[in-house]
Protein backbone atom coordinates (compact mmCIF):
# COMPACT_ATOMS: atom_id res chain seq x y z
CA UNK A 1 -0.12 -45.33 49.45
CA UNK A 2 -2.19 -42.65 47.34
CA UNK A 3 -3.12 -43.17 43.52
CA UNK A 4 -0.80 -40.66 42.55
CA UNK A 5 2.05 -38.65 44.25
CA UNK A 6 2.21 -34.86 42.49
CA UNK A 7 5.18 -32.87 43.13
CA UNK A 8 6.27 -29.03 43.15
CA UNK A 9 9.07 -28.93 40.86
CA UNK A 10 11.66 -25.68 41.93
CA UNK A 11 12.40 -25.54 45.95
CA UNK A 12 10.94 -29.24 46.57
CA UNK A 13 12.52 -31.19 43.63
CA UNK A 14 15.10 -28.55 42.51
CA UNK A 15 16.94 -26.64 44.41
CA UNK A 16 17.91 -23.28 42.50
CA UNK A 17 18.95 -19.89 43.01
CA UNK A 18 18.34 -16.90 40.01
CA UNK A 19 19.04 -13.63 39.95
CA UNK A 20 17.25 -11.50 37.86
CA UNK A 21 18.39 -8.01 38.78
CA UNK A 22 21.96 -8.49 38.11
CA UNK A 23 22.80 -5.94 35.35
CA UNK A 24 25.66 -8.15 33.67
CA UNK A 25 22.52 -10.87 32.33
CA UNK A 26 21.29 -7.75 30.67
CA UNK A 27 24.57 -6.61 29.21
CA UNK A 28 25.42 -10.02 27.66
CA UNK A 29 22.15 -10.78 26.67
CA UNK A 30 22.18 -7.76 24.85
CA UNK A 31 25.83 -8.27 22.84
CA UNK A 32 24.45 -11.81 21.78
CA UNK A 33 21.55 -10.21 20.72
CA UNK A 34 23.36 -8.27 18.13
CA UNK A 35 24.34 -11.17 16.38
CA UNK A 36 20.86 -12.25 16.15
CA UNK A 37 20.43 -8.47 14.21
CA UNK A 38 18.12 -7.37 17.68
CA UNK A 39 19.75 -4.19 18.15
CA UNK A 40 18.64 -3.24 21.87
CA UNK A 41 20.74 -1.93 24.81
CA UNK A 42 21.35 -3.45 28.32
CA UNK A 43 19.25 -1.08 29.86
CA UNK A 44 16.67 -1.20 27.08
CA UNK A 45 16.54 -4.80 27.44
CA UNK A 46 15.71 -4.93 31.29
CA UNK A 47 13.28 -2.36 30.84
CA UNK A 48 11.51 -4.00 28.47
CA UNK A 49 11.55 -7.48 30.16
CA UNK A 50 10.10 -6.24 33.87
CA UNK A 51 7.72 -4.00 31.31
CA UNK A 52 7.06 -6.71 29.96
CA UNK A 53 6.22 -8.86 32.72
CA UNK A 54 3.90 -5.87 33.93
CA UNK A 55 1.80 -5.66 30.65
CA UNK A 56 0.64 -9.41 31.02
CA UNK A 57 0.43 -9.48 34.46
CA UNK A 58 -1.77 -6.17 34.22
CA UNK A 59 -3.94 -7.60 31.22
CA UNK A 60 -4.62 -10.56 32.92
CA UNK A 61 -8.25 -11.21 34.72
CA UNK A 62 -7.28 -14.03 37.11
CA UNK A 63 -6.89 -13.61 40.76
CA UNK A 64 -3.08 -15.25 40.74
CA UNK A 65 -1.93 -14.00 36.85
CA UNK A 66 1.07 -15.72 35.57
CA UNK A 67 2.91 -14.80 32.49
CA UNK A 68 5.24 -16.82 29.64
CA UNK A 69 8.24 -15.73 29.51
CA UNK A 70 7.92 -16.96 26.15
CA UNK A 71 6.17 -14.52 25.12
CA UNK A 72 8.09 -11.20 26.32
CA UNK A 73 11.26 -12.80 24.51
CA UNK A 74 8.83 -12.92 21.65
CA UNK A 75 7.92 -9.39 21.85
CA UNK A 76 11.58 -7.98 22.16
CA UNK A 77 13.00 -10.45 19.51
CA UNK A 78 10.42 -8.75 16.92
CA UNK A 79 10.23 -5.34 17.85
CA UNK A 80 13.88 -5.12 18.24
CA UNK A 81 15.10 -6.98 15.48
CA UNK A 82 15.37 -6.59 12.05
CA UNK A 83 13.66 -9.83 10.68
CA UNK A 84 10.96 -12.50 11.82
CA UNK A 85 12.25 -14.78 14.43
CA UNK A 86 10.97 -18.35 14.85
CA UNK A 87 10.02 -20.03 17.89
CA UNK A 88 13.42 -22.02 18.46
CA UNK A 89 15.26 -18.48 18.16
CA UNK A 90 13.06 -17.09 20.77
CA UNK A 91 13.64 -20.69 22.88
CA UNK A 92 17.39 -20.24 22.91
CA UNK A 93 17.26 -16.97 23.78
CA UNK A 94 14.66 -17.46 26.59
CA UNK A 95 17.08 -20.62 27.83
CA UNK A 96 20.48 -17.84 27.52
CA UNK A 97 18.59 -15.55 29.84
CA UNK A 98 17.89 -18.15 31.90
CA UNK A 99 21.41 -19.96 31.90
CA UNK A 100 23.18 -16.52 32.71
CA UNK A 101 20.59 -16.00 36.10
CA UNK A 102 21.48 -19.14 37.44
CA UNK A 103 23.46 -18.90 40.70
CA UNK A 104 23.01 -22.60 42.38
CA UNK A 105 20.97 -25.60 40.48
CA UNK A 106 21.12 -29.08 41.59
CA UNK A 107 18.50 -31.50 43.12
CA UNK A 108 18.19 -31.92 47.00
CA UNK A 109 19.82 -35.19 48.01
CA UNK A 110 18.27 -38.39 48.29
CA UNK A 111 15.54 -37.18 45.39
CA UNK A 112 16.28 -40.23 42.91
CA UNK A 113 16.23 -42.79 45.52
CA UNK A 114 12.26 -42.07 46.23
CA UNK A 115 11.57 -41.38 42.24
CA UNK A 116 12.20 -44.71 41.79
CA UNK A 117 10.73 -46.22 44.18
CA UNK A 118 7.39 -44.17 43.56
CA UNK A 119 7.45 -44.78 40.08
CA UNK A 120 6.85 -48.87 40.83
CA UNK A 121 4.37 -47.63 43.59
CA UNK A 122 1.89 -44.71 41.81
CA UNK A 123 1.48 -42.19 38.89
CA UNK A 124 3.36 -39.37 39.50
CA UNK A 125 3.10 -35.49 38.20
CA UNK A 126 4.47 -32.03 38.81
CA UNK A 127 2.47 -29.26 39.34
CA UNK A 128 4.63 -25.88 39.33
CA UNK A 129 5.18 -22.25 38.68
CA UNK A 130 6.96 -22.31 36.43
CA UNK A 131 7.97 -20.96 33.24
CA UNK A 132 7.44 -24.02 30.71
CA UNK A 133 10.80 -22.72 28.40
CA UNK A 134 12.98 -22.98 31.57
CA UNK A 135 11.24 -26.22 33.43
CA UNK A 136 11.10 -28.93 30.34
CA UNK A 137 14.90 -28.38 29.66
CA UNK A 138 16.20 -27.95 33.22
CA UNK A 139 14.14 -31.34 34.29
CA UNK A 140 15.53 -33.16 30.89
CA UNK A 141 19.22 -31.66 32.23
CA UNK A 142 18.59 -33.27 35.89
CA UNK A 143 17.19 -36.39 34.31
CA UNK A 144 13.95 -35.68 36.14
CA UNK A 145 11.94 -35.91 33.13
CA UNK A 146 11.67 -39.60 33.07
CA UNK A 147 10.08 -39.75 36.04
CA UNK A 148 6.97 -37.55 34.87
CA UNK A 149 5.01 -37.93 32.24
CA UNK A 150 2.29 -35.23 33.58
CA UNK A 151 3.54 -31.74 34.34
CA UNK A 152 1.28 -28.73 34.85
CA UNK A 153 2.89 -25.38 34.68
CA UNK A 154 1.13 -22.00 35.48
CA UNK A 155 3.42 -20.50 32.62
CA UNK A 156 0.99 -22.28 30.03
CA UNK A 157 -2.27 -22.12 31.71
CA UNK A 158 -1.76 -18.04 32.55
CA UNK A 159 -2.36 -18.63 36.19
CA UNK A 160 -0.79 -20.01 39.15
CA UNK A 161 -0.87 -21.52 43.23
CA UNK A 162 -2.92 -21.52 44.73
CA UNK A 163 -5.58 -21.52 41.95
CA UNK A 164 -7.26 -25.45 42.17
CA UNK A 165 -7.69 -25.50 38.63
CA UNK A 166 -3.65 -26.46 38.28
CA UNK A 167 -4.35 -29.38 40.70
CA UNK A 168 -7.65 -30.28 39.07
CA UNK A 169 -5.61 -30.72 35.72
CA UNK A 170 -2.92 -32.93 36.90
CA UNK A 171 -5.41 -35.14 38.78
CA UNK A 172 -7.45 -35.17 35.16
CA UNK A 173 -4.42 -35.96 33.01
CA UNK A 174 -3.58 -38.59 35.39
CA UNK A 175 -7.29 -40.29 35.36
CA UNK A 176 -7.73 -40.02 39.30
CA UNK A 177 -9.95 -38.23 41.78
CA UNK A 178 -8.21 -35.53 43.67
CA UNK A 179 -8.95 -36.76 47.03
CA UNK A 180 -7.03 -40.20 45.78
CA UNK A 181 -3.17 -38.31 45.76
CA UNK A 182 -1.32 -36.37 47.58
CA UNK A 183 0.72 -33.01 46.35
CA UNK A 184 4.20 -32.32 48.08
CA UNK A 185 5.59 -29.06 48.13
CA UNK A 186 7.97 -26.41 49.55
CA UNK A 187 5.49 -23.41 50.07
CA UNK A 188 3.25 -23.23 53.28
CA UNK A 189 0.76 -20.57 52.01
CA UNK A 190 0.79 -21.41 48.12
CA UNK A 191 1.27 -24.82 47.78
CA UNK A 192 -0.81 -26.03 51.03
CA UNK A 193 -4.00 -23.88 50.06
CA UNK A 194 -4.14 -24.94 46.44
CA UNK A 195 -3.73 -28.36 47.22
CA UNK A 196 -6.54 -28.44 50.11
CA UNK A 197 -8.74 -26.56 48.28
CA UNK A 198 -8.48 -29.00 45.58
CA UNK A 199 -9.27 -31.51 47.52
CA UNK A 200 -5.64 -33.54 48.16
CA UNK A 201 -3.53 -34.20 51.03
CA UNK A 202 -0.61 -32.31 50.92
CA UNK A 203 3.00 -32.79 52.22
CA UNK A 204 5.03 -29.82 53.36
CA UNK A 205 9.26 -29.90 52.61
CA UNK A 206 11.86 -27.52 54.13
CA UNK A 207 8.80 -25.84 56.38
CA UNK A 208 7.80 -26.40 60.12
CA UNK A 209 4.39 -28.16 61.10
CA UNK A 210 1.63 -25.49 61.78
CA UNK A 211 -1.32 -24.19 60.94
CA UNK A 212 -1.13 -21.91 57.74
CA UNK A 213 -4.24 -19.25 56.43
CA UNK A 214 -6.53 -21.94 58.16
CA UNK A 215 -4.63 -25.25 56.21
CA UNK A 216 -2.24 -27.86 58.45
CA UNK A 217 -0.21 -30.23 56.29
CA UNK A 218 -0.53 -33.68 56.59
CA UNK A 219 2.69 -34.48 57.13
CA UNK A 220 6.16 -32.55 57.04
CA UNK A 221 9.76 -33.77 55.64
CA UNK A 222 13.32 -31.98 55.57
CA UNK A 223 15.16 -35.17 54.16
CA UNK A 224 13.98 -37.44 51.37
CA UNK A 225 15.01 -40.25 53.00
CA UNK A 226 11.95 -39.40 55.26
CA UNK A 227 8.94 -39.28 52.54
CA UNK A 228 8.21 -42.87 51.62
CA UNK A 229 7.36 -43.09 55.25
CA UNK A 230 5.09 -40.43 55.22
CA UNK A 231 3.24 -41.24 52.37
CA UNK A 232 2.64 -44.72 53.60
CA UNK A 233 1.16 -43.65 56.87
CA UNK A 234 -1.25 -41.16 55.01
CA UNK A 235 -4.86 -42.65 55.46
């Protein structure tokens, strides 16, 4: 068994659905807004959050650019509204937007089982894109926060998979050498890259064995009931 077992968190621990283009998030979003004395149209609002997106995307100067959500609910919040807004307003509003693009959230079966056996076993981390005002309350709602002190996501750092640095980081925070753990993850091209070129072995969930932009995984799992085998055969 590795040092340390570092997980992708949405797709491989959580298994979600969003939808981001249906209109009616906007139009809500907006008549709650109101209240809040941000006076901004449905329309307005969707323009300015993929504009939004595009600006620090477009500013950024890493090869895989990641943005904070954060942020763009920021920006509309006080350009919008009538008065300063602190960061818990902009939080619950972030966490609305996100509660209303939900379509399916839930953990894939058999995911607590191996948690807690791990947690007796190794250190454990996540390593994600993610956006950090979604991720820390939706793994505090699945009870997945316990399980991981040491989370790296891209939202924070302003760049994302398959950029090494987010794999160096979690291997730093947890006080091991890369080459002693082992990342897990959903995402053949993303997750399998960063993780090699980091120097870990990686684990590939939900995806077929094969050989992907030059990486192979190390081993491959479609049921957790399968992983603690895996990892204990890993050299």
């Amino acid at each position: 068994m590795k040092k340390a077992v570092i997980f992708d968190l949405y797709g491989t621990l959580i298994n979600i659905r969003t939808d981001e283009d249906d209109n009616s998030v906007y139009e809500t979003l907006s008549r709650y807004l109101a209240y809040q004395s941000v006076n901004i149209s449905a329309e307005e609002l969707r323009r300015a959050f993929i504009g939004g997106v595009r600006k620090y995307m477009g500013q950024s100067k890493e090869k895989y650019p990641e943005v904070d959500v954060y942020k763009i609910f920021f920006d509309v919040m006080n350009t919008y509204g009538k008065k300063r807004y602190s960061k818990g307003s902009v939080v619950d509003i972030s966490m609305l937007f996100r509660s209303l693009t939900i379509r399916n959230f839930g953990v894939f079966e058999g995911l607590y089982d191996v948690l807690v056996s791990l947690s007796t076993k190794c250190r454990t981390a996540i390593v994600s894109d993610a956006q950090w005002v979604f991720a820390e309350p939706e793994m505090a709602m699945l009870g997945l926060d316990q399980f991981f002190k040491v989370k790296i996501f891209s939202s924070r750092l302003g760049f994302k998979k398959p950029d090494p640095r987010l794999f160096h980081a979690a291997a730093d925070k947890l006080g091991i050498a890369p080459r002693d753990s082992v990342y897990i993850g959903d995402n053949p091209f993303k997750d399998l890259g960063g993780a090699k070129n980091a120097g870990m072995k990686f684990v590939l969930f939900k995806s077929e064995h094969g050989r992907y932009n030059g990486y192979e995984p190390d081993g491959v799992f479609h049921d957790y009931s399968e992983l603690n085998r895996i990892l204990s055969k890993l050299p």
